[in-house]
N, C-alpha and C. Protein backbone atom coordinates (compact mmCIF):
# COMPACT_ATOMS: atom_id res chain seq x y z
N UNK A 1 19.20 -1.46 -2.19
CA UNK A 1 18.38 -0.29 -2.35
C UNK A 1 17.14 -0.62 -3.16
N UNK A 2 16.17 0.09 -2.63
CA UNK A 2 14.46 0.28 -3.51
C UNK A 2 13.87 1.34 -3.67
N UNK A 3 13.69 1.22 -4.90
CA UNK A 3 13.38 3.08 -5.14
C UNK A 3 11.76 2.69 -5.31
N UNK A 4 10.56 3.02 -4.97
CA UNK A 4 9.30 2.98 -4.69
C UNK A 4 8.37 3.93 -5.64
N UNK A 5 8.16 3.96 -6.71
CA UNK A 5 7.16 4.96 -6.84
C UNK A 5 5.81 4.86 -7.29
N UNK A 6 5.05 5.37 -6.08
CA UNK A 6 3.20 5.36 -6.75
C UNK A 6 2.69 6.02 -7.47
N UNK A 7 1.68 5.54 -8.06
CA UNK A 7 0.65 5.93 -8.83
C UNK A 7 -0.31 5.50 -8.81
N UNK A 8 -1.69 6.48 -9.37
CA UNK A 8 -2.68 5.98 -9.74
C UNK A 8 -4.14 6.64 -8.54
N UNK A 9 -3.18 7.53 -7.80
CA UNK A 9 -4.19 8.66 -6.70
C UNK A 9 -4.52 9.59 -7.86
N UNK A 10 -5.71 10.43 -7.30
CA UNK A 10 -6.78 11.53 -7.92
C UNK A 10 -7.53 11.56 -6.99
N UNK A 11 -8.88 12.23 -7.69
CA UNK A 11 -10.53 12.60 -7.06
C UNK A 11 -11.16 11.41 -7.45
N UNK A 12 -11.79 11.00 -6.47
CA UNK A 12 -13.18 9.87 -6.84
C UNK A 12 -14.41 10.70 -5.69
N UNK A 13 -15.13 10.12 -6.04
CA UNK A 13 -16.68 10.31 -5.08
C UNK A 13 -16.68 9.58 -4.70
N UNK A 14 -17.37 9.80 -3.93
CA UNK A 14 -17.53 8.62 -2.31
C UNK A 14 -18.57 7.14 -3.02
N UNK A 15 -17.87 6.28 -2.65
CA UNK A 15 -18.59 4.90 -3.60
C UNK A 15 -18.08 4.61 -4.61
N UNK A 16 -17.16 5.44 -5.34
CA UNK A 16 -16.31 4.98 -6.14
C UNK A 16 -14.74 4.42 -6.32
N UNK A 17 -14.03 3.86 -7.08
CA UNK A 17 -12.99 3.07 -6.94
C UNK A 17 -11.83 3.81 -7.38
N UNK A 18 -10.39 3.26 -6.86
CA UNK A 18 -9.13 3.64 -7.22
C UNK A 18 -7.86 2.20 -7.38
N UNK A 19 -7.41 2.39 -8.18
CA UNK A 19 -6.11 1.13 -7.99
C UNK A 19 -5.23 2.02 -8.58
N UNK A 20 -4.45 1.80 -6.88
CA UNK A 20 -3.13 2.24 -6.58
C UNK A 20 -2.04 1.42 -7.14
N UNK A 21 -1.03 2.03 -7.86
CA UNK A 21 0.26 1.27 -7.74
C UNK A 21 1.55 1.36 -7.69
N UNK A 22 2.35 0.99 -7.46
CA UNK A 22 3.86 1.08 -6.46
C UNK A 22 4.71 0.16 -7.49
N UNK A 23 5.32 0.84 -8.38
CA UNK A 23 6.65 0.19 -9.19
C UNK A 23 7.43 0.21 -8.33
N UNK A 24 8.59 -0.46 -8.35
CA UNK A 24 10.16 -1.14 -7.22
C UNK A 24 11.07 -0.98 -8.26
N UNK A 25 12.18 -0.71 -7.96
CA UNK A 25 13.45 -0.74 -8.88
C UNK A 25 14.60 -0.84 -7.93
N UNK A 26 15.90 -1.20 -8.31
CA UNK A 26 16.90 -1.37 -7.73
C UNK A 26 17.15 -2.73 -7.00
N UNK A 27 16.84 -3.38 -6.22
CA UNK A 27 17.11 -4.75 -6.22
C UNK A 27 15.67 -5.77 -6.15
N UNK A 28 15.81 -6.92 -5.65
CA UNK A 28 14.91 -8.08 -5.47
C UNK A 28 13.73 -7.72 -4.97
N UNK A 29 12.76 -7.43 -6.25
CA UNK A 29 11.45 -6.99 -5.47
C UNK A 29 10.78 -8.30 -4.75
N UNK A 30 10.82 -9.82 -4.72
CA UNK A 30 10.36 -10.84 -4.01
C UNK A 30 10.82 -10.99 -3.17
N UNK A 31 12.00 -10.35 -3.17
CA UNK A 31 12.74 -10.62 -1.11
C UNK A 31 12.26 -9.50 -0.32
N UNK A 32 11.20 -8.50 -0.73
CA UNK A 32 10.35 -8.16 0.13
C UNK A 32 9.11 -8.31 0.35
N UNK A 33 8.58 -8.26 1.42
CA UNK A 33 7.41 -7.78 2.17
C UNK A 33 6.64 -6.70 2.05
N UNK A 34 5.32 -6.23 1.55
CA UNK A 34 5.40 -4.90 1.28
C UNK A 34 3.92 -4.68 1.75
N UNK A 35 3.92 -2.96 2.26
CA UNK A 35 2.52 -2.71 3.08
C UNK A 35 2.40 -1.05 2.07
N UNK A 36 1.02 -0.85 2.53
CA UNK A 36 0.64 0.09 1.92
C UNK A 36 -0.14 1.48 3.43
N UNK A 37 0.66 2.05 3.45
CA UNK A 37 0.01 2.90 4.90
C UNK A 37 -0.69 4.29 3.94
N UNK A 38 -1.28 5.02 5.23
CA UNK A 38 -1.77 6.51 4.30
C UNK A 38 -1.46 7.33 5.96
N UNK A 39 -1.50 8.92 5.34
CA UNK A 39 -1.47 10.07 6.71
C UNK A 39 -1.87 10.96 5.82
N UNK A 40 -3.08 11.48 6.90
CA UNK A 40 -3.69 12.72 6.59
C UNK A 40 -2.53 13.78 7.79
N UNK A 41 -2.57 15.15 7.48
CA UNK A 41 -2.05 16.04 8.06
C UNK A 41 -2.60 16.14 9.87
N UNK A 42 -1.11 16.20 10.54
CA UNK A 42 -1.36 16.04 11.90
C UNK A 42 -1.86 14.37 12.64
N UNK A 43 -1.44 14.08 11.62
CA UNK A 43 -1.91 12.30 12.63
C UNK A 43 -1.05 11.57 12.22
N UNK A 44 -0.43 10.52 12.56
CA UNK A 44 0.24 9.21 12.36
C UNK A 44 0.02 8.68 11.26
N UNK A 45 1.03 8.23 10.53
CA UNK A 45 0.75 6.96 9.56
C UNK A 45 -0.09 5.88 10.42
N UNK A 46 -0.87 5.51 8.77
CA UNK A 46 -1.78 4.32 9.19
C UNK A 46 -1.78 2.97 8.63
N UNK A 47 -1.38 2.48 9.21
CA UNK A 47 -1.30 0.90 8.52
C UNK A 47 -2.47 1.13 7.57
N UNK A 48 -2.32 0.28 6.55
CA UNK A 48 -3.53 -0.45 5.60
C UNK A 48 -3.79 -1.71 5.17
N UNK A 49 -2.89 -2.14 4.42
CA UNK A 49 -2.35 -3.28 4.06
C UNK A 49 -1.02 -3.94 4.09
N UNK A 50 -1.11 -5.23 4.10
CA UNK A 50 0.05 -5.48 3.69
C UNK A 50 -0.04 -6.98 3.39
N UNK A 51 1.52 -7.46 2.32
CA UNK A 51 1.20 -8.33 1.84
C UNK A 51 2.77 -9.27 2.20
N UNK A 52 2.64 -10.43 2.27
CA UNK A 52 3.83 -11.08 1.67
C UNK A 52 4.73 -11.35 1.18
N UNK A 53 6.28 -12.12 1.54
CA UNK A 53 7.09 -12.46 -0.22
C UNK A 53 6.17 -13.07 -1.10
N UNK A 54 5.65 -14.11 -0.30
CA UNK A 54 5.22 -15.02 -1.10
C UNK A 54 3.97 -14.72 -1.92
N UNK A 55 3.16 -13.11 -1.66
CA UNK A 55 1.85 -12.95 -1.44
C UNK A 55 0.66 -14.02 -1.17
N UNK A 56 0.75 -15.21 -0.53
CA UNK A 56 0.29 -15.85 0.09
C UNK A 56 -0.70 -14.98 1.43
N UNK A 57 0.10 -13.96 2.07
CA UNK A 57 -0.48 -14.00 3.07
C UNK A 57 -0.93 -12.02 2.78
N UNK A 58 -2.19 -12.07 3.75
CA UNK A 58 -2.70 -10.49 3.09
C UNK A 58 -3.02 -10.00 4.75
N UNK A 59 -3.09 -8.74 4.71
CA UNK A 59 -3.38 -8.07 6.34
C UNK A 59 -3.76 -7.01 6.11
N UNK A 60 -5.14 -6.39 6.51
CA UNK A 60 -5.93 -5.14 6.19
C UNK A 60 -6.09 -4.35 7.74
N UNK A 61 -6.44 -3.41 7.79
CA UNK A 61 -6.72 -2.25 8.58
C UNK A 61 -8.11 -3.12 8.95
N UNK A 62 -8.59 -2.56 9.81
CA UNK A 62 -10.20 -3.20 9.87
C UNK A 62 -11.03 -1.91 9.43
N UNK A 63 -10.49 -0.82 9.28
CA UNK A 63 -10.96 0.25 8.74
C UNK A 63 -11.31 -0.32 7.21
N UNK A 64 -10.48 -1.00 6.75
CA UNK A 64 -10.60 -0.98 4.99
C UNK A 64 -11.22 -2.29 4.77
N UNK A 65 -10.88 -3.43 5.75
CA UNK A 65 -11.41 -4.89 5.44
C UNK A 65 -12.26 -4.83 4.68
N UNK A 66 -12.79 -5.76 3.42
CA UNK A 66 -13.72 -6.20 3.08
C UNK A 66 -13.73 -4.79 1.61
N UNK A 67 -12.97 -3.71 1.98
CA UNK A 67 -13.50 -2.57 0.65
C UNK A 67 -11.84 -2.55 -0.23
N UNK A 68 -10.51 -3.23 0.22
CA UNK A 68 -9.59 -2.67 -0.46
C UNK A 68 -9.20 -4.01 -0.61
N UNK A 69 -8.28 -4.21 -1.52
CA UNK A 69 -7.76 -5.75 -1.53
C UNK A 69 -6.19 -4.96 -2.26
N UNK A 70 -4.88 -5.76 -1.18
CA UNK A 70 -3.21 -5.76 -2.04
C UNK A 70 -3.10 -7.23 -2.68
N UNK A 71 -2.41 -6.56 -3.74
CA UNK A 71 -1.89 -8.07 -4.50
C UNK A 71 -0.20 -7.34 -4.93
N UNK A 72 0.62 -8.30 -5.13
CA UNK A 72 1.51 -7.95 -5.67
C UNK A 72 2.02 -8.80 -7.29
N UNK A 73 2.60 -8.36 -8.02
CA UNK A 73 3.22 -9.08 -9.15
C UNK A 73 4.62 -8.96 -9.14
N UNK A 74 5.29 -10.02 -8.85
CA UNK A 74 6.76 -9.90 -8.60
C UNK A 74 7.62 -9.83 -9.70
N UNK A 75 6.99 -10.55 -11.03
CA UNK A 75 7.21 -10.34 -12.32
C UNK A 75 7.59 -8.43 -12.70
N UNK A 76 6.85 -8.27 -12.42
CA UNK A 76 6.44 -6.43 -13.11
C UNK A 76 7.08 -5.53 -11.76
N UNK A 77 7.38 -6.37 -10.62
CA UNK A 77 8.15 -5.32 -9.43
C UNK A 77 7.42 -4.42 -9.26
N UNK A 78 5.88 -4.91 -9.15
CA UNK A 78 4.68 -3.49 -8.57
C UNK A 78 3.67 -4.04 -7.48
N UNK A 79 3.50 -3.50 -6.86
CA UNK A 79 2.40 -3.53 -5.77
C UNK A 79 1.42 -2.81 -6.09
N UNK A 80 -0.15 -3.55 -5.54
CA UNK A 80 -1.07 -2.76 -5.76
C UNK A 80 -2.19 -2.65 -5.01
N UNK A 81 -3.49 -1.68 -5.32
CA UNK A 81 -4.15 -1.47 -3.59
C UNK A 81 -5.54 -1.09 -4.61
N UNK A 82 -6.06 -2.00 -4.80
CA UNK A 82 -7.37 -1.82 -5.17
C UNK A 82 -8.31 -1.29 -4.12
N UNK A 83 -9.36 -0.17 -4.23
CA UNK A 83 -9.88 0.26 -3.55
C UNK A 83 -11.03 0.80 -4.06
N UNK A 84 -12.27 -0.02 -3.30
CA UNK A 84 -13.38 0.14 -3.65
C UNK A 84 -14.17 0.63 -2.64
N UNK A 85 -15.58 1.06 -2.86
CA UNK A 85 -16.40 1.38 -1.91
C UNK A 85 -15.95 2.90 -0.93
N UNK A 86 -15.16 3.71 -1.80
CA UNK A 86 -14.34 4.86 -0.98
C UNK A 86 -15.24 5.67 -0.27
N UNK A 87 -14.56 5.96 0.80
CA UNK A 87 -15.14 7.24 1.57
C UNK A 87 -14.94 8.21 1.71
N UNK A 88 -15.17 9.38 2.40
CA UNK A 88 -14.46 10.60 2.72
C UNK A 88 -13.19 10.45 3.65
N UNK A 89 -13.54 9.76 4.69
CA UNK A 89 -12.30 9.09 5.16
C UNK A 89 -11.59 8.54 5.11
N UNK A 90 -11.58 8.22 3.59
CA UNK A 90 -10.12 7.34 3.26
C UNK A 90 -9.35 8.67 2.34
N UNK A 91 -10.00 10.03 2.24
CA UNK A 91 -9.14 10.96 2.10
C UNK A 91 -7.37 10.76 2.87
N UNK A 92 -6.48 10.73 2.28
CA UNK A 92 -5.15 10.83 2.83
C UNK A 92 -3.91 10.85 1.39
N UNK A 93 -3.18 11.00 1.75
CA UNK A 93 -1.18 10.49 1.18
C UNK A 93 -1.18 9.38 1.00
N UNK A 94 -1.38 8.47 0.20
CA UNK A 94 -0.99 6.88 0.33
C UNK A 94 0.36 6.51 -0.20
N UNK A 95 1.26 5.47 0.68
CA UNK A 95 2.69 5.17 0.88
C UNK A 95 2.81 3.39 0.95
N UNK A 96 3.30 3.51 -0.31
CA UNK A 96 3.90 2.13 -0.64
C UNK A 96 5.23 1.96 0.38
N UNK A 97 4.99 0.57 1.06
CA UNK A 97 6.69 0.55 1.51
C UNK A 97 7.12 -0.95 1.68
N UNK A 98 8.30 -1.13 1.91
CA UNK A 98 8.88 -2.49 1.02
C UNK A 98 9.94 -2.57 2.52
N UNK A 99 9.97 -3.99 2.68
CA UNK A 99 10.87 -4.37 3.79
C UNK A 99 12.37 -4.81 3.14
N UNK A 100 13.40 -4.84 3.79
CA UNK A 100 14.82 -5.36 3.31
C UNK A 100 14.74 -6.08 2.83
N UNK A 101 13.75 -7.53 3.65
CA UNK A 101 13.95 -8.86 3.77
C UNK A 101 12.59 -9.36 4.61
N UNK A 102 12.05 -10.23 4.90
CA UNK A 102 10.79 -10.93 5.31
C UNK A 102 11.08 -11.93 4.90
N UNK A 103 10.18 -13.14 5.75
CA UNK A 103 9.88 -14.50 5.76
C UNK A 103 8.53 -14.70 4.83
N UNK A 104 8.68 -15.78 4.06
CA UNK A 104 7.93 -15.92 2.54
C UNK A 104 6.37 -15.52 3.42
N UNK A 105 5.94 -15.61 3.75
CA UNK A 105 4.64 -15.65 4.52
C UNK A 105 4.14 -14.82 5.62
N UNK A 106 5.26 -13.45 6.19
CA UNK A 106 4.72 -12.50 7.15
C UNK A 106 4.80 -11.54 6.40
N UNK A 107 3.39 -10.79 7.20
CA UNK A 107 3.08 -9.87 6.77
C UNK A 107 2.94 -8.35 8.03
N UNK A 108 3.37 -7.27 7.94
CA UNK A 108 3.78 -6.48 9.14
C UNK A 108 2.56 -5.26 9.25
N UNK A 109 1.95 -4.92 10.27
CA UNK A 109 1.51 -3.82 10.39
C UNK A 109 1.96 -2.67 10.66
N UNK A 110 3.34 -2.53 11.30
CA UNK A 110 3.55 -1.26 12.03
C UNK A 110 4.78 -1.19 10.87
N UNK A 111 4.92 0.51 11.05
CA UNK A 111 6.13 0.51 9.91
C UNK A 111 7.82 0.24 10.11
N UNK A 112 7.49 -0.15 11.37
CA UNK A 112 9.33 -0.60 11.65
C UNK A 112 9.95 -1.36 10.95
N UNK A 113 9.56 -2.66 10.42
CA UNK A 113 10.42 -3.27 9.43
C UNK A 113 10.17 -2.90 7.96
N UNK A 114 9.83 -1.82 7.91
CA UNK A 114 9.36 -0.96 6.39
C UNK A 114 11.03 -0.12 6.35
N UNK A 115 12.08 -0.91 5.58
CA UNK A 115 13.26 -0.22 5.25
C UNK A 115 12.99 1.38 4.08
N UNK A 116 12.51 0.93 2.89
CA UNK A 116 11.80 1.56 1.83
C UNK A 116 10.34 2.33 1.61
N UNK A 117 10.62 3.41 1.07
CA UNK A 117 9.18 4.10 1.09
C UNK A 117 9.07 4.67 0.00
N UNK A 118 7.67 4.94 -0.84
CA UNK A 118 7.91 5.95 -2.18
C UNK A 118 7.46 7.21 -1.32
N UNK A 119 7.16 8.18 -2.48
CA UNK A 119 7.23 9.43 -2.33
C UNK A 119 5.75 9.83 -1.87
N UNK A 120 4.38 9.08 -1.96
CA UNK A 120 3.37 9.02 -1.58
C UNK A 120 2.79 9.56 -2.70
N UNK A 121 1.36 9.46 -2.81
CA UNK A 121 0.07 10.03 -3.84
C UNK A 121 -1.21 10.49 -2.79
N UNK A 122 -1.55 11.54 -3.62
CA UNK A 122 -2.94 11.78 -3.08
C UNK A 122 -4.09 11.09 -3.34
N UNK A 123 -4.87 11.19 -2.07
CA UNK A 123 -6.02 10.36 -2.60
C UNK A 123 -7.07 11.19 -2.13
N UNK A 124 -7.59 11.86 -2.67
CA UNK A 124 -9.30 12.28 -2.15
C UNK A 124 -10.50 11.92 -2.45
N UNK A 125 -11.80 11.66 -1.62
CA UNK A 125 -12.47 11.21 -1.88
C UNK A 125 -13.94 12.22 -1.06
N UNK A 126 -14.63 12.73 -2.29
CA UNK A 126 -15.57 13.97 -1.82
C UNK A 126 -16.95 13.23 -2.24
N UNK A 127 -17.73 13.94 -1.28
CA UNK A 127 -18.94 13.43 -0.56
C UNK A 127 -20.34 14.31 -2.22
C-alpha cells in the first residue's frame, strides 16, 4: 500500500510559478514509478509527467515540455512538479500517482500502471 498526498496548489498569475509535492507513505517509495496527471471538469485525466525508479528517466506532456520539470527524492518519499511559465490552461486538479512496481528506467504515460493516487490539489492560474 501507498498513501499519496499533495501539496503545494493555490492561485498564481499567468507567468508565474508553483512546486507541487506528493509525500508517499506505507511501503517502498523507490520501487515505484511515479507520474503526475491533472483533470479539469468534464474531460479525461491528462498525462503530465512522469518519472522513474531510478529517476534517471523523465516524460512530459508536450503541452508542458520545456515549462514544468518532475524530480523525485527517494530519501524524503516525495515527488515533485515544478512549474513554471503557467497559463490559464494549466488551470486543473493535479494527481500524484505511484506504480506497484516499474523497471529502474520506465517511465508511463497513460494511467494504467498507476496502482496509487493522492487525493489531488487545485491549481489555478488567472490571466
Amino acid at each position: 500500500q501507498v498513501q499519496l498526498v499533495e501539496s503545494g496548489g493555490g492561485l498564481v498569475q499567468a507567468g508565474g510559478s508553483l512546486r507541487l509535492s506528493c509525500a508517499a507513505s506505507g511501503r517502498a517509495f523507490g520501487s515505484c514509478a511515479l507520474g503526475w496527471f491533472r483533470q479539469t471538469p468534464g474531460k479525461e485525466r491528462e498525462f503530465v509527467a512522469a518519472i522513474s525508479r531510478s529517476g534517471n528517466s523523465r516524460g512530459y506532456a508536450d503541452s508542458v515540455k520545456g515549462r514544468f520539470t518532475i524530480s523525485r527524492d527517494n530519501a524524503k518519499n516525495t515527488v515533485f512538479l515544478q512549474m513554471n511559465s503557467l497559463k490559464p490552461e494549466d488551470t486543473a486538479v493535479y494527481y500524484c500517482a505511484a506504480t506497484a512496481t516499474g523497471s529502474s528506467s520506465a517511465t508511463y504515460s497513460n494511467p494504467g500502471p498507476y496502482t496509487y493516487w493522492g487525493q489531488g490539489t487545485q491549481v489555478t492560474v488567472s490571466s
